[in-house]
Protein backbone atom coordinates (compact mmCIF):
# COMPACT_ATOMS: atom_id res chain seq x y z
CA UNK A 1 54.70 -225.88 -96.38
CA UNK A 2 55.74 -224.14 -93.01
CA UNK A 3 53.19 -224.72 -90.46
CA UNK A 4 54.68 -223.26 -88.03
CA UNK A 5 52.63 -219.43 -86.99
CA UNK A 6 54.29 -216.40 -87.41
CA UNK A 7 55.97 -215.01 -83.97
CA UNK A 8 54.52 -211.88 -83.14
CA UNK A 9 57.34 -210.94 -81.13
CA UNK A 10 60.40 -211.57 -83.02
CA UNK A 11 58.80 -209.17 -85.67
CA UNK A 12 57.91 -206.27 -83.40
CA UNK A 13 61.36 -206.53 -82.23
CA UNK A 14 62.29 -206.11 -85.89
CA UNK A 15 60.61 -202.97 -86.24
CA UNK A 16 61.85 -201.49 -83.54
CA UNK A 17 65.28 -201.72 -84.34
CA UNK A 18 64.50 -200.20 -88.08
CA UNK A 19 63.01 -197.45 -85.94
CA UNK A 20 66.11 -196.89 -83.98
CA UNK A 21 68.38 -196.88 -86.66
CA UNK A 22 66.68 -194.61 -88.46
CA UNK A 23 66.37 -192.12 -85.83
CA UNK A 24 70.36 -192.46 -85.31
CA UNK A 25 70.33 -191.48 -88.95
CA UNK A 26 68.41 -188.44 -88.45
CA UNK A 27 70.00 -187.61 -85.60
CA UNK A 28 73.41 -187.79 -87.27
CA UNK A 29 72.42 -186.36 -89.95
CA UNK A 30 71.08 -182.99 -87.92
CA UNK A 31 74.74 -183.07 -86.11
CA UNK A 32 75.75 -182.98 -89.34
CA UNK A 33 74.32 -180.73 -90.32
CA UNK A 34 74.24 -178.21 -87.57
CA UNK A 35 78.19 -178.91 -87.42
CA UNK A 36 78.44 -177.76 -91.70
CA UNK A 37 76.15 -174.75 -90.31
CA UNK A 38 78.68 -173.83 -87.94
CA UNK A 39 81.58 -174.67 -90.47
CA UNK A 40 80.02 -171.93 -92.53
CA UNK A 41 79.40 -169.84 -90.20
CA UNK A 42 82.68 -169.33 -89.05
CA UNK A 43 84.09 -169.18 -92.57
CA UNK A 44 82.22 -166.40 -93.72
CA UNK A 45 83.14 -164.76 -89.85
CA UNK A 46 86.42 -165.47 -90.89
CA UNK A 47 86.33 -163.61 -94.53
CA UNK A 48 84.49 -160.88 -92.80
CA UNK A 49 86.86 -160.25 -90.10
CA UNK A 50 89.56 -160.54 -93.09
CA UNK A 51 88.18 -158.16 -95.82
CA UNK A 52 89.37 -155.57 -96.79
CA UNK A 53 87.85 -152.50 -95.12
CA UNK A 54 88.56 -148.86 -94.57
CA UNK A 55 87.77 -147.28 -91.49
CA UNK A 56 87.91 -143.11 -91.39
CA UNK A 57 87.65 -141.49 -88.36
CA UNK A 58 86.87 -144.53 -86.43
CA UNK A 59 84.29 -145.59 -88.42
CA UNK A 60 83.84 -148.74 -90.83
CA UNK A 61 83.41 -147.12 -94.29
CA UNK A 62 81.81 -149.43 -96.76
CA UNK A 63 81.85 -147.02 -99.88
CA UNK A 64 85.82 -146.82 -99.33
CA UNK A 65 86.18 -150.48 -98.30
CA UNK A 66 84.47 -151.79 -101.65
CA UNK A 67 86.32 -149.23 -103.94
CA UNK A 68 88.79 -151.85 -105.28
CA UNK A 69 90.87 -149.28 -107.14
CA UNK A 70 91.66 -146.75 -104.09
CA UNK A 71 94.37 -148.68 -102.46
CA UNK A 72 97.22 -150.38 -103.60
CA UNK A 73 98.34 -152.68 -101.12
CA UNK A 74 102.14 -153.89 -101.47
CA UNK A 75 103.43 -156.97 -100.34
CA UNK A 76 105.69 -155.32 -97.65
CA UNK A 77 102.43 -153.74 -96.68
CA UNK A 78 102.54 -150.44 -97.51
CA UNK A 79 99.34 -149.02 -98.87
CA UNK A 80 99.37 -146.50 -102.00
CA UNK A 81 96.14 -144.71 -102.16
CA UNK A 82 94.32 -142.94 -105.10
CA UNK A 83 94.65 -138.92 -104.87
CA UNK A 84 91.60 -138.82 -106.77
CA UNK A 85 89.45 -141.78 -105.36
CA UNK A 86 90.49 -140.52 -101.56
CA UNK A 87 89.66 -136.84 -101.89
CA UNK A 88 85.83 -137.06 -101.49
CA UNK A 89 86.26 -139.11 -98.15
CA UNK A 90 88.68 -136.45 -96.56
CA UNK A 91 87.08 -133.29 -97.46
CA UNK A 92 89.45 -132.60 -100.69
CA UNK A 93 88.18 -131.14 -104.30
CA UNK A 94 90.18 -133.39 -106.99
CA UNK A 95 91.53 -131.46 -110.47
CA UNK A 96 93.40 -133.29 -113.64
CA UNK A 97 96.61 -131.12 -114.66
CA UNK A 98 98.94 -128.95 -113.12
CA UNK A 99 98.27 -126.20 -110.65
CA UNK A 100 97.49 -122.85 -112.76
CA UNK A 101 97.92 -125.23 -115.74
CA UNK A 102 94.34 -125.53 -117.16
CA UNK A 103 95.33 -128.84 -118.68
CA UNK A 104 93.46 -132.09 -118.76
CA UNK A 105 97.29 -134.20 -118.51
CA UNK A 106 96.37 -136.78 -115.92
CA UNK A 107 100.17 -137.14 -114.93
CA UNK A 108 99.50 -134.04 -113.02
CA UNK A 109 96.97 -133.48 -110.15
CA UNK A 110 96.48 -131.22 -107.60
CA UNK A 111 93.69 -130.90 -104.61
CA UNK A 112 92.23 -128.70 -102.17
CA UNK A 113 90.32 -127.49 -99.60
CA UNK A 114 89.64 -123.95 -98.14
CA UNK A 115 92.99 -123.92 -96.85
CA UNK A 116 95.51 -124.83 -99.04
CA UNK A 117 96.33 -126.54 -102.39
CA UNK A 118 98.61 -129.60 -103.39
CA UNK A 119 99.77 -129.92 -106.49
CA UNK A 120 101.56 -133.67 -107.94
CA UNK A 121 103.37 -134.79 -111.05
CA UNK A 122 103.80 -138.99 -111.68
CA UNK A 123 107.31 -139.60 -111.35
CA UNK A 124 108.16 -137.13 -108.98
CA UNK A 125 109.08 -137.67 -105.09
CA UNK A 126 108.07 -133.78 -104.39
CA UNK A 127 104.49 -132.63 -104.12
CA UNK A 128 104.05 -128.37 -103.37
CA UNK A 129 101.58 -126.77 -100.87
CA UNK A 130 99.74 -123.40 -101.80
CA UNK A 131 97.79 -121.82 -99.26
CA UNK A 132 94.76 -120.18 -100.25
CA UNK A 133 96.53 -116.68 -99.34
CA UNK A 134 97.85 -115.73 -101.94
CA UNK A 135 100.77 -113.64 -100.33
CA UNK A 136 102.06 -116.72 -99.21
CA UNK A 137 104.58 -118.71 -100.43
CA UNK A 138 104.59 -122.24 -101.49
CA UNK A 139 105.95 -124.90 -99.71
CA UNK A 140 107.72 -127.88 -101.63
CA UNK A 141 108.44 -131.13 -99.75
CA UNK A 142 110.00 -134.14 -100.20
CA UNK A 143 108.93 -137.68 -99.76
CA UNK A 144 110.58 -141.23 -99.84
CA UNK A 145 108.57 -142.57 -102.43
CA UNK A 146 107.73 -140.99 -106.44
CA UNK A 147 104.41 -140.60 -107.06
CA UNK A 148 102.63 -143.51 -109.02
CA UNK A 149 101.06 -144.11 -111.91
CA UNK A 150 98.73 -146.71 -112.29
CA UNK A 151 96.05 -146.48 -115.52
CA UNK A 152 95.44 -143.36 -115.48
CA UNK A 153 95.29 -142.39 -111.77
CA UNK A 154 97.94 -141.43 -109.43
CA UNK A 155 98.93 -143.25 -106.25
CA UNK A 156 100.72 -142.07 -103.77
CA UNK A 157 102.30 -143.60 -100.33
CA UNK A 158 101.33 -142.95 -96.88
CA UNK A 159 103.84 -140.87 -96.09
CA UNK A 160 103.15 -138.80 -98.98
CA UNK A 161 99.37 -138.61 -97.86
CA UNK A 162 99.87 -137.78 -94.46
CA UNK A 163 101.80 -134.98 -95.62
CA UNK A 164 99.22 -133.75 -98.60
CA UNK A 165 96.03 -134.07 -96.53
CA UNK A 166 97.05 -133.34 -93.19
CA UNK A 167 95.48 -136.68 -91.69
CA UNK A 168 97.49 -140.33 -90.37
CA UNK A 169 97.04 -143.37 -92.12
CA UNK A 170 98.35 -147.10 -90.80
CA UNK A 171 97.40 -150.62 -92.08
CA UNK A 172 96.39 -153.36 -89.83
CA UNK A 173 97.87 -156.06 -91.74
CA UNK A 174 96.25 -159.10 -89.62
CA UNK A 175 92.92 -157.41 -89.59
CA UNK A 176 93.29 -156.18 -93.59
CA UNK A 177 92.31 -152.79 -92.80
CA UNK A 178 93.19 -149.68 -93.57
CA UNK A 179 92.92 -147.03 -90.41
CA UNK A 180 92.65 -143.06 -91.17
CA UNK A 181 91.95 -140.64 -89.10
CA UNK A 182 91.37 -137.04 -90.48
CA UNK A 183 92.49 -133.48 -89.08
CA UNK A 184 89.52 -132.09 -87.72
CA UNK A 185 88.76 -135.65 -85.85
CA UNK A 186 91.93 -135.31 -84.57
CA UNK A 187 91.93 -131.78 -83.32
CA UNK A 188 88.28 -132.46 -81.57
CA UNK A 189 89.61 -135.75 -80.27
CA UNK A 190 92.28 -134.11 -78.54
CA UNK A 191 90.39 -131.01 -77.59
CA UNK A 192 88.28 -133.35 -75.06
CA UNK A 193 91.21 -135.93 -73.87
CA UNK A 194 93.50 -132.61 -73.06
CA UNK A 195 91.85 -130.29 -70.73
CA UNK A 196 94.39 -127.29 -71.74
CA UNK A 197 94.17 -127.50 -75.39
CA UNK A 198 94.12 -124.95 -77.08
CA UNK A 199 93.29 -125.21 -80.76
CA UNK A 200 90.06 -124.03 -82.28
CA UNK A 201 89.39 -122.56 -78.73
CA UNK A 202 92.01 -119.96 -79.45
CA UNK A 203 91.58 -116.21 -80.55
CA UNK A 204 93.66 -117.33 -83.07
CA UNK A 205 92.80 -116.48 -86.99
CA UNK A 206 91.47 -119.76 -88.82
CA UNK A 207 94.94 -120.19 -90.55
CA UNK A 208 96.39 -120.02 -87.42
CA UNK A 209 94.20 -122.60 -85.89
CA UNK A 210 95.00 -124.56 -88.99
CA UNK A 211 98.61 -124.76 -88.87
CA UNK A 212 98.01 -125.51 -85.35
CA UNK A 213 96.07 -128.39 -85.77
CA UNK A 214 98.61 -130.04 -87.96
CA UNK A 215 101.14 -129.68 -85.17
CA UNK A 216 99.21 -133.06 -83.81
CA UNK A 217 100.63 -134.96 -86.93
CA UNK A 218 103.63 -134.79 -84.82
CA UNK A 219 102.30 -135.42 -81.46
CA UNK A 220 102.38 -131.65 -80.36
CA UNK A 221 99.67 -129.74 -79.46
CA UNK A 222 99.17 -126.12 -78.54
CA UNK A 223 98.38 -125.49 -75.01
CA UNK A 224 96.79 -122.32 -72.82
CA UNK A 225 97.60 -121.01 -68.79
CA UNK A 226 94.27 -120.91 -67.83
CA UNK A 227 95.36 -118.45 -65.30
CA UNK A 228 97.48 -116.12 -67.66
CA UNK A 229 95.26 -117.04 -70.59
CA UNK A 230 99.19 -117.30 -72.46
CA UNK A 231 100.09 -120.06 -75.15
CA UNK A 232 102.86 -122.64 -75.03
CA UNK A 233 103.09 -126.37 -76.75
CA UNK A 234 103.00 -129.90 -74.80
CA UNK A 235 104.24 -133.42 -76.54
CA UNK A 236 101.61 -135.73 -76.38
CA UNK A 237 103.00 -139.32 -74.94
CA UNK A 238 101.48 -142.24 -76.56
CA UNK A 239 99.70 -143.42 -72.83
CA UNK A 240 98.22 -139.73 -73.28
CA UNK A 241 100.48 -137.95 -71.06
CA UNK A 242 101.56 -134.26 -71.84
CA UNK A 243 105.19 -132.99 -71.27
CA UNK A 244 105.79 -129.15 -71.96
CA UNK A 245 107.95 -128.55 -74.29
CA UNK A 246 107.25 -124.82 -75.07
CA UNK A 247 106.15 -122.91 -71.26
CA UNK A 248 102.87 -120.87 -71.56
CA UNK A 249 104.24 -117.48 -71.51
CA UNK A 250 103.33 -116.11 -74.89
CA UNK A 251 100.49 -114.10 -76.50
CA UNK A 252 100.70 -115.72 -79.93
CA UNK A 253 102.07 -119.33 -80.74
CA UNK A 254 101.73 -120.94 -84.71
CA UNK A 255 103.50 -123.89 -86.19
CA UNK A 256 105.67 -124.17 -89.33
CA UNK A 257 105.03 -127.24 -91.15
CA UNK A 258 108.38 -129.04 -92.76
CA UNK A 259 110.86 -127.24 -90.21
CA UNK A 260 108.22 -128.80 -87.19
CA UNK A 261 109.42 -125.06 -85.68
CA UNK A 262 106.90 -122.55 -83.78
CA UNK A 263 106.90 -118.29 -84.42
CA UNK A 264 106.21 -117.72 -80.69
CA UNK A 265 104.78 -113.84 -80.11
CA UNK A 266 105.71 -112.15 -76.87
CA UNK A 267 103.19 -110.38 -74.80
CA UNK A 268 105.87 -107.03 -75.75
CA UNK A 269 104.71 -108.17 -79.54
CA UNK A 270 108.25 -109.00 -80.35
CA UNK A 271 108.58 -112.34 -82.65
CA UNK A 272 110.69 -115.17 -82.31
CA UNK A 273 111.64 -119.26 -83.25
CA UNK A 274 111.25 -122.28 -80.94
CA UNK A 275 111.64 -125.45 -81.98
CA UNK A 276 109.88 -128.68 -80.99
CA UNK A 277 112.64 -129.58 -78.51
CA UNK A 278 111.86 -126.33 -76.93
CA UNK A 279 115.07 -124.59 -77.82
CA UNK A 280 115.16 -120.94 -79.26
CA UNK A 281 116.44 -120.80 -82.94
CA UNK A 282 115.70 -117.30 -83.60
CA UNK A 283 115.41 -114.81 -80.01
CA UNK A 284 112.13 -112.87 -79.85
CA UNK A 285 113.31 -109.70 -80.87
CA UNK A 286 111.79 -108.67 -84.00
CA UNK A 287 108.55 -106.95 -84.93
CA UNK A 288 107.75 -109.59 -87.64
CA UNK A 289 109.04 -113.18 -89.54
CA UNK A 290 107.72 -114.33 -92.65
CA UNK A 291 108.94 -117.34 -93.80
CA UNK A 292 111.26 -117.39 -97.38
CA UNK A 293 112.00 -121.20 -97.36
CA UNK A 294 111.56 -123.36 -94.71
CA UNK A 295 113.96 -125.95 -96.72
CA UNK A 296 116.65 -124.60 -96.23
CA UNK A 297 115.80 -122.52 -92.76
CA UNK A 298 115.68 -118.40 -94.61
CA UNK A 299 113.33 -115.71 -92.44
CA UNK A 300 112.85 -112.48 -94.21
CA UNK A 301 112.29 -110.27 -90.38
CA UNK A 302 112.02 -106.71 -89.94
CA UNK A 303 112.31 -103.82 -87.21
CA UNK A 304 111.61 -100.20 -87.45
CA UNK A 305 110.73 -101.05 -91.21
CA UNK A 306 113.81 -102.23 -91.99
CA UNK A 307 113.91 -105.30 -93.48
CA UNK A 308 117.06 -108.22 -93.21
CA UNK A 309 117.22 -112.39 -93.77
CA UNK A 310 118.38 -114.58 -90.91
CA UNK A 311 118.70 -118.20 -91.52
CA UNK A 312 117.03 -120.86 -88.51
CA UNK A 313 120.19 -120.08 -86.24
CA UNK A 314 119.90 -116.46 -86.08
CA UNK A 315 122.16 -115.74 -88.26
CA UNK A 316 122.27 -112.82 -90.92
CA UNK A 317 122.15 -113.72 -93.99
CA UNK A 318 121.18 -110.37 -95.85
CA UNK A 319 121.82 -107.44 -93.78
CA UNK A 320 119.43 -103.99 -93.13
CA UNK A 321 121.25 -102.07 -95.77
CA UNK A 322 118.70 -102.31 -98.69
CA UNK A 323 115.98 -100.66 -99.82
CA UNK A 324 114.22 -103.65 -100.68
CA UNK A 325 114.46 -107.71 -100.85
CA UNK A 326 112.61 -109.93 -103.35
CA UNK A 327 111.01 -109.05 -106.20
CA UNK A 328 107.33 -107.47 -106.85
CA UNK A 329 105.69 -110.74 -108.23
CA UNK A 330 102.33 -108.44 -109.57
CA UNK A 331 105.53 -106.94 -112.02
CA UNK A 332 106.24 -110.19 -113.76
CA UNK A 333 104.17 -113.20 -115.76
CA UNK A 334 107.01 -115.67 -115.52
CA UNK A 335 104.96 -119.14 -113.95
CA UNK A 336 107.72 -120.34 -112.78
CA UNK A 337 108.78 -117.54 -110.20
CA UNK A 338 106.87 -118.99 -106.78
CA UNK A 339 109.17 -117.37 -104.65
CA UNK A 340 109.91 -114.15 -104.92
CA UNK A 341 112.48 -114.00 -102.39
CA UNK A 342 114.80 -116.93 -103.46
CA UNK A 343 115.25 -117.82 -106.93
CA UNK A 344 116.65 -120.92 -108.41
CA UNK A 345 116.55 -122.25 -105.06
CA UNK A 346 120.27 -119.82 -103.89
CA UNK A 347 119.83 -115.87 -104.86
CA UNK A 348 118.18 -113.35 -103.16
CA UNK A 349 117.12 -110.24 -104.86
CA UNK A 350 118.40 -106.74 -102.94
CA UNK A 351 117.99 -103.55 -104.18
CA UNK A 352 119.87 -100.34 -103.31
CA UNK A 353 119.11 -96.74 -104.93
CA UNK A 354 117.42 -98.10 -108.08
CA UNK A 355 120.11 -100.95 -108.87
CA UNK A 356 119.65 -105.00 -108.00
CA UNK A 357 121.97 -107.38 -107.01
CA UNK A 358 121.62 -110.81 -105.95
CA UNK A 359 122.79 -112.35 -102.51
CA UNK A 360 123.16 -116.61 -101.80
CA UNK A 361 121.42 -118.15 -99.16
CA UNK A 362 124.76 -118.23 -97.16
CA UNK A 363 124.95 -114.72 -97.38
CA UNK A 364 127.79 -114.30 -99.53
CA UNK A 365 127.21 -111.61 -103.14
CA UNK A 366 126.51 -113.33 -106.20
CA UNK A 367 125.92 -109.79 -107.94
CA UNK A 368 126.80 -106.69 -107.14
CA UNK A 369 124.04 -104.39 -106.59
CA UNK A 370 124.84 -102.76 -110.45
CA UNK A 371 122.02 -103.58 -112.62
CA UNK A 372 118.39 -101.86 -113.73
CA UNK A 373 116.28 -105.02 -113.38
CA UNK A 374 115.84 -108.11 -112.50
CA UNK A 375 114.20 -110.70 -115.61
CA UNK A 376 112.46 -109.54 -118.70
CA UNK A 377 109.23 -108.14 -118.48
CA UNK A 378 108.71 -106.94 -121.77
CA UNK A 379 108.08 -109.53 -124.84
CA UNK A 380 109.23 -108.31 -128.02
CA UNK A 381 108.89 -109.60 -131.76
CA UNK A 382 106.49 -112.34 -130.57
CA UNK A 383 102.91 -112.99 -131.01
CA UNK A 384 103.40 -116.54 -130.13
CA UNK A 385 100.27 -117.93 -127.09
CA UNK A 386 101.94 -119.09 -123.98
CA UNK A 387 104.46 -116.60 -124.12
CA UNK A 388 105.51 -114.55 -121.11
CA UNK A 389 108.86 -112.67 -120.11
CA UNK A 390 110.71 -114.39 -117.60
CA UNK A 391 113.44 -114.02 -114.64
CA UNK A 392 114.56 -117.50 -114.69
CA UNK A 393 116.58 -120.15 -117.22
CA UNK A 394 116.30 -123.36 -115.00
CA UNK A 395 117.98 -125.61 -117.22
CA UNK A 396 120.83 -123.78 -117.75
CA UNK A 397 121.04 -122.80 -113.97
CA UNK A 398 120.98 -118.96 -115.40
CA UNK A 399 118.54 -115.69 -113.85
CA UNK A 400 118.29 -112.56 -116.18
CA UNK A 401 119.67 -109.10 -115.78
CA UNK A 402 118.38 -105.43 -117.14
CA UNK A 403 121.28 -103.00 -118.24
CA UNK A 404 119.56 -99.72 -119.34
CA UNK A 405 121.17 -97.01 -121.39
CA UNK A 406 119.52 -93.80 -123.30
CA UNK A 407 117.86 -93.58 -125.97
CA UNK A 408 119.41 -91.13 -128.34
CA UNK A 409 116.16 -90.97 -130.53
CA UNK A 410 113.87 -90.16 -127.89
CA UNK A 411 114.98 -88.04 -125.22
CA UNK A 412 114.25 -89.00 -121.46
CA UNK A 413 114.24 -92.92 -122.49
CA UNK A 414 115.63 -95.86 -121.79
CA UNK A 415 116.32 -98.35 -124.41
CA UNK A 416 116.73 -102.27 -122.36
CA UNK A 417 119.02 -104.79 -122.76
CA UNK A 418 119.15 -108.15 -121.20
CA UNK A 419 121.97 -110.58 -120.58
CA UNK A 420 121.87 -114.07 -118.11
CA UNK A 421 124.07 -114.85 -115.32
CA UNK A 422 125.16 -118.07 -113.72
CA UNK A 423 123.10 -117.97 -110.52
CA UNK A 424 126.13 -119.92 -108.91
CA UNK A 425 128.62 -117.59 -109.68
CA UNK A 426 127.28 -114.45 -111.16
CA UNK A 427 129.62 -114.86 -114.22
CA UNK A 428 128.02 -113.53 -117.74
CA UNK A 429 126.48 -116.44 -119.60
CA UNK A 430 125.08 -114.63 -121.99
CA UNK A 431 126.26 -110.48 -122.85
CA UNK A 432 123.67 -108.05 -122.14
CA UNK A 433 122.55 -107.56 -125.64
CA UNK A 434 119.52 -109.36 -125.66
CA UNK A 435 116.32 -107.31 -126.96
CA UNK A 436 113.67 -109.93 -124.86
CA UNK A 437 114.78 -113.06 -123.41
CA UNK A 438 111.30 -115.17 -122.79
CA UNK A 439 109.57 -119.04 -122.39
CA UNK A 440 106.51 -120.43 -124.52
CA UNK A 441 104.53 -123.68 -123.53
CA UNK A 442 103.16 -125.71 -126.20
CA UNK A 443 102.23 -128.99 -125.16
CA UNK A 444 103.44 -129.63 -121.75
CA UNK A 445 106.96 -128.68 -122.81
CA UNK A 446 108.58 -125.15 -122.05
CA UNK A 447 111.09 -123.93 -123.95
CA UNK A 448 113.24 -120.61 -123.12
CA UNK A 449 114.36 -117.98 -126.31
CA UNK A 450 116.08 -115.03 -126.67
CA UNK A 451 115.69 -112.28 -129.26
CA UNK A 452 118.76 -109.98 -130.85
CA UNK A 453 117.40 -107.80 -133.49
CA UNK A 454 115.24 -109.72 -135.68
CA UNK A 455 117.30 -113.70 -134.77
CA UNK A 456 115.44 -115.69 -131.89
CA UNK A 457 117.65 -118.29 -130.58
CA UNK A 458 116.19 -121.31 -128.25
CA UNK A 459 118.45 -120.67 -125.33
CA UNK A 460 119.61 -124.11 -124.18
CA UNK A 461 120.06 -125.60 -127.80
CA UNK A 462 122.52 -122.33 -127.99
CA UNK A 463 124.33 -122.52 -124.79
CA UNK A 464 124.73 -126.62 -125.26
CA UNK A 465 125.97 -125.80 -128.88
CA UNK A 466 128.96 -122.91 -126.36
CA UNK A 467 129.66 -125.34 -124.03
């Protein structure tokens, strides 16, 4: 038996320390827990800042940012975006199928707004611009990278998007984002920072203005005499200095897209070409310029209604000596004519006194100016859909003639016969015997015939079987 009391103080000592340690524990624990709070914390600051997002315009856009499928990102880091995911974000209508097509094959697009149309095909490392005027002619340009194919969407690069939709694109790769910036938020950007821009402040016609505004693309911008109330063009530095490149001194100023060229108008109303560097391709002395391909530099100009093609250095190509150059598009249903004054890429169309001839794009005579017509625009002994008469054999390089003689039968007309010519040379491929020479489309695929009497021969299975 232990008869000796109970000290009071050794056990409030021992309850003291029990309190102590347990209050180290919660403090410890609260450290603990305030330091897994701020382990969090920055974590999920860190995915944020790290996500992927899309920003348009200068603004975070969460729609784009969570759309998984519009960007491909590569492991070099450049971004292939979705034609058809990206349209509703820049202010572009989205269509399955080839332009004029009416087809639902999704390895053709195009797009557009109210200013032009873009057409695509998978595979291909050329998309073509159509401007809503019609008497225009389309544009074809070539990018470094084919168009994509992913599922069943098409992807293209950023260089081929810049160039399509008229806007800049760059990805951030530390911050994961992707950075776009439209054309009109470019043009009213720079309309503030630049006190003598002159874009959409302009008396200039809304495709003017247009082509205008893409000129910033390329770090150009139109610019007015505020004095003289005249036009010129200043480079835009990238501290946001301006240099003149093009002096204020004329009535009328509009850029060419591709050649990166401006038609400059003088305040006499004669036309002219200056380039970006500020040197003159083409002198101011004609009463018009309409562009034939910008490719390969061709300017169909006129004075005193006469009509002649220069090339970008001035140079004629076709001289004022013909009645007429290119053909009457409204005259033929051949899709594949877009250009009316260069076919096949090489041969202009002159006519003289009722007879055609073709001229190269270095000016030199393909064929002399001896035959009735130019292509077939009459379809005979077929009812077949997707049939029209055509000017043009692409894969056999050929373009097809009219030879007309009379018609003994029937007095006063003219019975038609076709042949084809090497668009190269101007040698006869094929004789001018041919009743109709014309394409069909079934399926995606065209295919090219000719008719003699009642035989139809497919044209490239019979000049493969020649050759």
């Amino acid at each position: 038996m232990d008869l000796m009391p109970e000290n009071p103080i050794q056990t409030k000592k021992s309850d003291n320390t029990k309190i102590k340690v347990a209050l180290i524990l919660v403090f410890v624990l609260i450290v603990v827990l305030i330091i897994s709070a701020v382990l969090v914390w920055m974590y999920s600051q860190n995915l944020k800042e790290h996500a992927f997002k899309v920003v348009i315009d200068g603004m975070q856009n969460s729609k784009a940012s969570n759309d998984e499928a519009m960007f491909l990102i590569q492991q070099d880091g450049q971004v292939y975006t979705s034609i058809e995911d990206i349209c509703s974000f820049v202010g572009y209508n989205f269509y399955r199928g080839g332009y004029r097509q009416y087809t639902e094959d999704r390895s053709k697009c195009y797009v557009n707004n109210s200013k032009e149309i873009v057409s695509f095909t998978s595979g291909s490392s050329e998309l073509v611009k159509y401007t809503t005027d019609t008497s225009d002619l389309p544009q074809t340009f070539e990018i470094d990278e084919e168009v994509l194919m992913q599922g069943e969407k098409l992807y293209i690069n950023e260089q081929g998007l810049e160039r399509a939709f008229n806007l800049a694109i760059n990805y951030d790769g530390q911050s994961n984002t992707v950075n776009i910036a439209t054309l009109p938020y470019l043009t009213t950007y720079y309309e503030k920072q630049i006190s003598n821009a002159s874009i959409d402040k302009s008396t200039f016609d809304d495709n003017v203005k247009f082509n205008n505004s893409k000129a910033l693309l390329k770090s150009l911008i139109v610019i007015q005499d505020t004095n003289t109330l005249l036009y010129g063009v200043g480079l835009l530095s990238n501290s946001g200095g301006l240099t003149t490149v093009i002096t204020p001194r004329y009535s009328k100023v509009e850029y060419m897209e591709g050649s990166d060229d401006f038609i400059v108008t003088t305040e006499e109303n004669k036309v002219g070409i200056i380039g970006s560097d500020g040197i003159t391709k083409v002198r101011p002395d004609y009463d018009t310029i309409d562009v034939i391909d910008r490719s390969v530099g061709l300017y169909l100009v006129s004075n005193a209604n006469k009509q002649s093609v220069i090339n970008i250095n001035g140079k004629i190509i076709v001289h004022q000596d013909y009645d007429s150059i290119g053909l009457d598009l409204n005259s033929y249903e051949d899709p594949s004519i877009t250009n009316r004054y260069l076919l096949l890429g090489n041969c202009i169309p002159v006519k003289l006194n009722d007879k055609w001839g073709l001229i190269n794009k270095n000016g030199d005579t393909v064929l002399p100016v001896q035959y009735d017509g130019i292509g077939c625009m009459e379809v005979q002994n077929t009812q077949a859909r997707n049939t029209y008469g055509i000017v043009v054999v692409p894969d056999i390089n050929g373009i097809v003639v009219e030879v007309d003689s009379e018609n003994d039968s029937q007095q006063h007309s003219k019975v038609k016969k076709y042949g084809i010519i090497n668009s190269s040379t101007g040698d006869l491929m094929v004789n001018t015997v041919l009743d109709s020479v014309y394409s069909t489309t079934t399926e995606e695929v065209t295919r090219y015939y000719m008719t003699v009497g009642e035989q139809e021969y497919n044209i490239v299975e019979w000049w493969n079987e020649q050759n």
